[in-house]
N, C-alpha and C. Protein backbone atom coordinates (compact mmCIF):
# COMPACT_ATOMS: atom_id res chain seq x y z
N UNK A 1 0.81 -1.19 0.00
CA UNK A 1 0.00 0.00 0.00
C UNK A 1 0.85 1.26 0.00
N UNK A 2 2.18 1.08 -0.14
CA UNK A 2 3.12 1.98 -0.47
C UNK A 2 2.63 3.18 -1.44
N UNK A 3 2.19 2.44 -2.40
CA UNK A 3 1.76 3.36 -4.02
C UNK A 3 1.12 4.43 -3.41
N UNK A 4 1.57 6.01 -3.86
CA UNK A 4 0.69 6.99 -3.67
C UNK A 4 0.33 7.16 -5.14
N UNK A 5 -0.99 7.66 -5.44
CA UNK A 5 -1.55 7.61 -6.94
C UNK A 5 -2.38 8.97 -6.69
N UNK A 6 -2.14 9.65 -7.76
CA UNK A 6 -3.10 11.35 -7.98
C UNK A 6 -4.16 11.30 -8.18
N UNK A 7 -4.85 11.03 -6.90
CA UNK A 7 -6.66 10.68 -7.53
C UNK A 7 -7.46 12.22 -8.57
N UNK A 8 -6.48 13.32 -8.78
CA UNK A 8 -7.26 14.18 -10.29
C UNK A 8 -7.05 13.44 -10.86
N UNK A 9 -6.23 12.41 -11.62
CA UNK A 9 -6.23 11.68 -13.11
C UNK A 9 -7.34 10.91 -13.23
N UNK A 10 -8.06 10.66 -12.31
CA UNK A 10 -9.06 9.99 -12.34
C UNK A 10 -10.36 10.51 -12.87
N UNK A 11 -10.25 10.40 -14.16
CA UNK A 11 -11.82 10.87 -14.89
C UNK A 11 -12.81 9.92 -15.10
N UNK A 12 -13.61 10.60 -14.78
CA UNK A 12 -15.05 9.88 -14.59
C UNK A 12 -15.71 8.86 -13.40
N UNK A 13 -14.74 8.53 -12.68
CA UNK A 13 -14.69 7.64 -11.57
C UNK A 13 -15.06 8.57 -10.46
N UNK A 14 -16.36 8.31 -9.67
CA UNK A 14 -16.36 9.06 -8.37
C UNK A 14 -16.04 8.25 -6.94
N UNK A 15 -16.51 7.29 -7.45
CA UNK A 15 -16.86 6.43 -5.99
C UNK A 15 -17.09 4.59 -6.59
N UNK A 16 -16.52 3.64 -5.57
CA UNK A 16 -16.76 2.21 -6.37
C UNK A 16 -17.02 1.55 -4.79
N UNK A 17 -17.74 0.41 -4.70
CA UNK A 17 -18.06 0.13 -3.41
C UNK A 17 -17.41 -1.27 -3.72
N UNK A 18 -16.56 -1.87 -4.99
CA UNK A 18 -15.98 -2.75 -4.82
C UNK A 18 -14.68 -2.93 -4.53
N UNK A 19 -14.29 -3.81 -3.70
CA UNK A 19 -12.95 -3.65 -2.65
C UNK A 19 -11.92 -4.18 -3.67
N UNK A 20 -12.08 -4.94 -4.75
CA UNK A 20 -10.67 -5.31 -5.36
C UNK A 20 -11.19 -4.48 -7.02
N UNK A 21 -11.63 -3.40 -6.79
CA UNK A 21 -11.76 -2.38 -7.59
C UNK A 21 -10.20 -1.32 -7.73
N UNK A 22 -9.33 -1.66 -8.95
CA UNK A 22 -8.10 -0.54 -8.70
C UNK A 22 -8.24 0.17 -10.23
N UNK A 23 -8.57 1.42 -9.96
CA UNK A 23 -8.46 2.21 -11.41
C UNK A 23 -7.59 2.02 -12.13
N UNK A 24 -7.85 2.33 -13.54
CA UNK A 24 -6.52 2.09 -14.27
C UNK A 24 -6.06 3.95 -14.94
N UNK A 25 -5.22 3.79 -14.31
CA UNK A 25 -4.90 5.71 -14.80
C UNK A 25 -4.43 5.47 -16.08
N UNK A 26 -4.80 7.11 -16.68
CA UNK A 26 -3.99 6.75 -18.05
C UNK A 26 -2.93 7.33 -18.13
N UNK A 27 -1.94 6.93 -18.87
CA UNK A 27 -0.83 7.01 -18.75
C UNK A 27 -0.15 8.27 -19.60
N UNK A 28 0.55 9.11 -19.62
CA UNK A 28 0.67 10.30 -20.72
C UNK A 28 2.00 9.36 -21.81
N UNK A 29 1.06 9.30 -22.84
CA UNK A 29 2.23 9.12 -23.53
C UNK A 29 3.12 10.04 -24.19
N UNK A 30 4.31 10.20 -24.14
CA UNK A 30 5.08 10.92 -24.93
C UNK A 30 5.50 11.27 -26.43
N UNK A 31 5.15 11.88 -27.30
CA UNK A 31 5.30 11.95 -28.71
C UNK A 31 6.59 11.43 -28.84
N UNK A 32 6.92 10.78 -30.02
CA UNK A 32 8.04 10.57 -30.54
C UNK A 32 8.41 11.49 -31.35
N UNK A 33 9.48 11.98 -31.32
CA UNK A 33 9.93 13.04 -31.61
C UNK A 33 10.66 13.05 -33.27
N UNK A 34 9.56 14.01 -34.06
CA UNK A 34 10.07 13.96 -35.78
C UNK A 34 11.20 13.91 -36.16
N UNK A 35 12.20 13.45 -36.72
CA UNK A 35 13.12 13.77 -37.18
C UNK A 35 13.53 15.36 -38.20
N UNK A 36 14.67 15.90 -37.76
CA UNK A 36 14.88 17.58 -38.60
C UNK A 36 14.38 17.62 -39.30
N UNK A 37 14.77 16.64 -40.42
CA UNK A 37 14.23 16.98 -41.53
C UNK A 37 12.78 17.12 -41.87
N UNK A 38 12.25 16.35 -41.32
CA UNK A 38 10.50 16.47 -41.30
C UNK A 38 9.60 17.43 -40.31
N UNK A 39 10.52 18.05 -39.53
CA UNK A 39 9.63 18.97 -38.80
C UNK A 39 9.49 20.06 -39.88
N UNK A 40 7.67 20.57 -39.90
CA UNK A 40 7.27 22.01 -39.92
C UNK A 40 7.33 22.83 -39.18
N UNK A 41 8.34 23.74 -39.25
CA UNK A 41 8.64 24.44 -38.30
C UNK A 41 8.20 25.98 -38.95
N UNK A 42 7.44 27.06 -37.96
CA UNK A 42 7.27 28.37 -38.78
C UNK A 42 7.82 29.37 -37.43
N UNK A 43 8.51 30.37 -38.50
CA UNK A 43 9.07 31.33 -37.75
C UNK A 43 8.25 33.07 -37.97
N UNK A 44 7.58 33.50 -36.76
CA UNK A 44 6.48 34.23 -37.11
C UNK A 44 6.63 35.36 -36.01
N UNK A 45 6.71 36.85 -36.29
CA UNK A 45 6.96 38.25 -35.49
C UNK A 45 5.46 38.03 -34.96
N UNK A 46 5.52 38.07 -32.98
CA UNK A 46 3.92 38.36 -32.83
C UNK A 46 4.19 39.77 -31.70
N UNK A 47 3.04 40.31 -31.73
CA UNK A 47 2.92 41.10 -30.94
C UNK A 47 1.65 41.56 -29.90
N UNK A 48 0.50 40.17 -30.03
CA UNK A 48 -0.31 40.19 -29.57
C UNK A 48 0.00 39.87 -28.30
N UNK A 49 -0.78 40.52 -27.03
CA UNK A 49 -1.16 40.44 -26.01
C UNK A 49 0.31 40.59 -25.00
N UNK A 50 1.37 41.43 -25.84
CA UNK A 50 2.77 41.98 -25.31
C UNK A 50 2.66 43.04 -25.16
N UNK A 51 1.92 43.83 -25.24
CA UNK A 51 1.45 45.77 -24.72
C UNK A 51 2.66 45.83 -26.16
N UNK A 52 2.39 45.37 -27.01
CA UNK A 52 3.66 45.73 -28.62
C UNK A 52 4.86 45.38 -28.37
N UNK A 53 5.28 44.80 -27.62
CA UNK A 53 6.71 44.61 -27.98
C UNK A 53 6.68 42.84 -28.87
N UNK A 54 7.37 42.91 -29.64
CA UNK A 54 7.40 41.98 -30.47
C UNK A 54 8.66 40.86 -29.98
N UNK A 55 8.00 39.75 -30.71
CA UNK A 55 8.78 38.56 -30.07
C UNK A 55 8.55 37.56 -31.29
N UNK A 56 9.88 36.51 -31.36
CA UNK A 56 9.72 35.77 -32.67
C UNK A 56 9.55 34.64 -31.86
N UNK A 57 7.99 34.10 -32.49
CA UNK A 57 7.14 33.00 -32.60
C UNK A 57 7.99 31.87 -33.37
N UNK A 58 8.11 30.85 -32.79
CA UNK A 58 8.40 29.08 -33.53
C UNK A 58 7.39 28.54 -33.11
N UNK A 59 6.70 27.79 -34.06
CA UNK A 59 5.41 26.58 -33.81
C UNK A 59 5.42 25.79 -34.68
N UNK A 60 4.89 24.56 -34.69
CA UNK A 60 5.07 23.44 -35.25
C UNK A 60 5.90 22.68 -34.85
N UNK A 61 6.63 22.60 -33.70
CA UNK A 61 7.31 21.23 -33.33
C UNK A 61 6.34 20.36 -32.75
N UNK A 62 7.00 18.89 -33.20
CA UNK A 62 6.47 18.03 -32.74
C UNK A 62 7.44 17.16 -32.25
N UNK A 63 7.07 16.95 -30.60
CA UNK A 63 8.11 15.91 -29.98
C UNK A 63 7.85 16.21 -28.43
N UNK A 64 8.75 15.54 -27.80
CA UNK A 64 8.51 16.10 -26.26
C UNK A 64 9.19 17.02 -25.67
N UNK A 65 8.49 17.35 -24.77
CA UNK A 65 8.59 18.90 -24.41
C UNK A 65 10.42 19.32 -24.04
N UNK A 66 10.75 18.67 -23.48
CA UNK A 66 12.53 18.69 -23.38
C UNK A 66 12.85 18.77 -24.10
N UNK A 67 12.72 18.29 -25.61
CA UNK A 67 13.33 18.23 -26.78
C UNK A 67 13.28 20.07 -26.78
N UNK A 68 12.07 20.24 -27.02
CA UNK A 68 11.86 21.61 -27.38
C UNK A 68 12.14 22.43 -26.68
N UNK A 69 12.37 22.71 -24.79
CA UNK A 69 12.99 23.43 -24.29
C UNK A 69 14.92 23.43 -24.29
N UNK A 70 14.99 22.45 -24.89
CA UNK A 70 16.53 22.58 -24.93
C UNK A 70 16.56 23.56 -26.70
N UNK A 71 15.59 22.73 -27.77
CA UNK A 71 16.02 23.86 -28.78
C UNK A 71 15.51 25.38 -28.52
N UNK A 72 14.51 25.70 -27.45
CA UNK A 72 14.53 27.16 -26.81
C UNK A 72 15.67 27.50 -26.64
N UNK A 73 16.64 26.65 -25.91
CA UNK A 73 17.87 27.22 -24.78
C UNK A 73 18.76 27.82 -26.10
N UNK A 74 18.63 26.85 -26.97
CA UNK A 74 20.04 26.78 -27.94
C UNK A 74 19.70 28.08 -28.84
N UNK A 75 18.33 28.96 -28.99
CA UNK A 75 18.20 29.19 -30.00
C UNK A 75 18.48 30.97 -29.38
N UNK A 76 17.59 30.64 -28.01
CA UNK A 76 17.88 32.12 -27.37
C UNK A 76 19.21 32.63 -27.02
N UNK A 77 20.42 31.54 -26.76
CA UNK A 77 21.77 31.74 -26.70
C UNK A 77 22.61 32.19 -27.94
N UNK A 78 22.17 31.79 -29.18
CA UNK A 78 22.70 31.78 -29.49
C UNK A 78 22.65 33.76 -30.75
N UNK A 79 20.67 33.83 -30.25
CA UNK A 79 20.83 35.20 -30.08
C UNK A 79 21.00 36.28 -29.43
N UNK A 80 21.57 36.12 -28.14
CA UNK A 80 21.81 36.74 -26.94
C UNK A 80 20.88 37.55 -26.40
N UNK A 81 19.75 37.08 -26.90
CA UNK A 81 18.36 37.53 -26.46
C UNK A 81 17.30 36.38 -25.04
N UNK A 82 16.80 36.81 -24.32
CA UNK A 82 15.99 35.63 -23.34
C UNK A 82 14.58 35.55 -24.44
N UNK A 83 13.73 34.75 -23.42
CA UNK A 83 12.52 34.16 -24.07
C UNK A 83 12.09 33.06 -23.37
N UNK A 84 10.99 32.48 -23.85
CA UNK A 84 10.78 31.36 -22.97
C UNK A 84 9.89 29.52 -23.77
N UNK A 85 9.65 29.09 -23.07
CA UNK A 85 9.25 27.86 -23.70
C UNK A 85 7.95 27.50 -23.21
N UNK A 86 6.78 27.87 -24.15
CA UNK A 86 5.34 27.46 -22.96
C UNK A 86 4.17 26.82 -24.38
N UNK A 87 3.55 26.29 -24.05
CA UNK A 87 2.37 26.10 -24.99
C UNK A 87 2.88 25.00 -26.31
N UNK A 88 3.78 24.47 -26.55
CA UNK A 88 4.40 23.51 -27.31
C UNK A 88 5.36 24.72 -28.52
N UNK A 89 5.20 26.30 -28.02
CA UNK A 89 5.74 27.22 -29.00
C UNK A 89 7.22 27.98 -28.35
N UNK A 90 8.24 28.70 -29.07
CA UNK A 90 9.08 28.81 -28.59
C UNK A 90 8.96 30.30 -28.94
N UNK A 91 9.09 31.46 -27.82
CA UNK A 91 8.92 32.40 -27.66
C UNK A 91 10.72 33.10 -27.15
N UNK A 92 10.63 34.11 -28.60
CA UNK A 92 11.83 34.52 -28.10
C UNK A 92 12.02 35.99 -28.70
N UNK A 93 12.38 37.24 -27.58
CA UNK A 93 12.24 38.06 -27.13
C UNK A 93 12.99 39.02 -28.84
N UNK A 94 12.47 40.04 -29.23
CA UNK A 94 12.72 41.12 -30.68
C UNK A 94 12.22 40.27 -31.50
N UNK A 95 12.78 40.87 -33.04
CA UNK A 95 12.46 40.65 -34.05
C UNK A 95 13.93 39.78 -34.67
N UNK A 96 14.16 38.40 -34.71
CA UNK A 96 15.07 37.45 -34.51
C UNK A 96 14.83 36.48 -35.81
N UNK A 97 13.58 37.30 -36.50
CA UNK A 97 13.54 35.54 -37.60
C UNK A 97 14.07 35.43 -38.75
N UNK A 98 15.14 36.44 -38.81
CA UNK A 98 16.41 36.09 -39.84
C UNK A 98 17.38 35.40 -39.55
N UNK A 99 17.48 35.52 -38.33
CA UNK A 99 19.00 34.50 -37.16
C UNK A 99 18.23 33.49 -37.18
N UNK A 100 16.95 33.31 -36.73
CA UNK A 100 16.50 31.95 -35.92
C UNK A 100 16.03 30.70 -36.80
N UNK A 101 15.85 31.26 -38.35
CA UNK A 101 15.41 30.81 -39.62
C UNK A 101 16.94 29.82 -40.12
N UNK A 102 17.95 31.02 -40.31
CA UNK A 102 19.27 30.61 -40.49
C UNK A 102 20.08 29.15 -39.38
N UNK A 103 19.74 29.93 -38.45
CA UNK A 103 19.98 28.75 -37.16
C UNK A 103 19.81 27.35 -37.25
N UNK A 104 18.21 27.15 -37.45
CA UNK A 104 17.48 26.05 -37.32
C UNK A 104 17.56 25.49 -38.69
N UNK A 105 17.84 26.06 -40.07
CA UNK A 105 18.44 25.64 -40.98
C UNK A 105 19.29 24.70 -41.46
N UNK A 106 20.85 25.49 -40.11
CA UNK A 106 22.11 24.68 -39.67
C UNK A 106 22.09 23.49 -39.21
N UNK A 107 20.85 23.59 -38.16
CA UNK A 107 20.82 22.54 -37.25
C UNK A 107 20.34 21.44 -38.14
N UNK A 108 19.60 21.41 -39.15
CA UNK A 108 19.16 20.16 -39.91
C UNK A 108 17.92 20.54 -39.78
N UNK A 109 16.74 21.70 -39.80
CA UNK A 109 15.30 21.48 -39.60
C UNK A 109 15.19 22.50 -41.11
N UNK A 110 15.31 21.74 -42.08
CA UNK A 110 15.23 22.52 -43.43
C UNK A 110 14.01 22.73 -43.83
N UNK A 111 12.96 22.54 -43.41
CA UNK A 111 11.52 22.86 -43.75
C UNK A 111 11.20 24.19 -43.09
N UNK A 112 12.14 24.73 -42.58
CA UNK A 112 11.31 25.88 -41.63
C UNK A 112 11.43 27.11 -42.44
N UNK A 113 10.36 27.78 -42.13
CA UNK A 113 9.77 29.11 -42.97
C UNK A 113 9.60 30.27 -42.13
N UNK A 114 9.75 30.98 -42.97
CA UNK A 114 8.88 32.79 -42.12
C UNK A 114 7.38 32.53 -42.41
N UNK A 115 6.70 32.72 -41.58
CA UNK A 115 5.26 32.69 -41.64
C UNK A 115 4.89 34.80 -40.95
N UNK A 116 4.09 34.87 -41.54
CA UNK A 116 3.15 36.19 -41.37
C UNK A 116 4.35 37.44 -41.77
N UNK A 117 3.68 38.57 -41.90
CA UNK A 117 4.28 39.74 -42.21
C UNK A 117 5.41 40.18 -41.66
């Protein structure tokens, strides 16, 4: 009876009056993570809901979330700009999507584009 288990994961289950009743949680599975070459990757200036200051948008990765906060780390270092990693998108601080286009290029993610104005 060691096991501690997060009774929120438990959807739909309120109550069971049977004693060798053990939920089955579900389990998060982790995306497998695209290979460079096949990620859609778009590189996009936003400025919504920043009181205007603009910040270059990456979206379209697909993989797990570490994957993608380490290519945050690599991408904001390497413009000596901060930013951050939230929502499966990579948020990084000015107007950067000539470096960050070029960058991710290098790295092997050759599908990636400027998206919006």
């Amino acid at each position: 009876m060691g096991k501690k288990k997060n009774k929120k994961n438990r959807i739909g289950v309120v109550y069971s009056t049977n004693p060798e009743y053990d939920y089955d949680y579900e389990q998060e599975q982790d995306q497998d993570a695209l290979p460079a070459q096949q990620q859609k990757l778009r590189v996009l200036l936003d400025r919504k809901k920043r009181k205007g200051k603009e910040v270059t948008l990456i979206t379209g990765y697909v993989g797990p979330e570490d994957d993608l906060k380490d290519l945050g780390k690599f991408l904001k270092s390497k413009c000596g700009v901060g930013g951050s990693v939230k929502d499966g998108e990579i948020i990084v601080q000015g107007d950067q999507r000539d470096q960050v286009v070029s960058l991710l290029q290098e790295k092997g993610y050759s599908n990636t584009k400027k998206s919006g104005g």
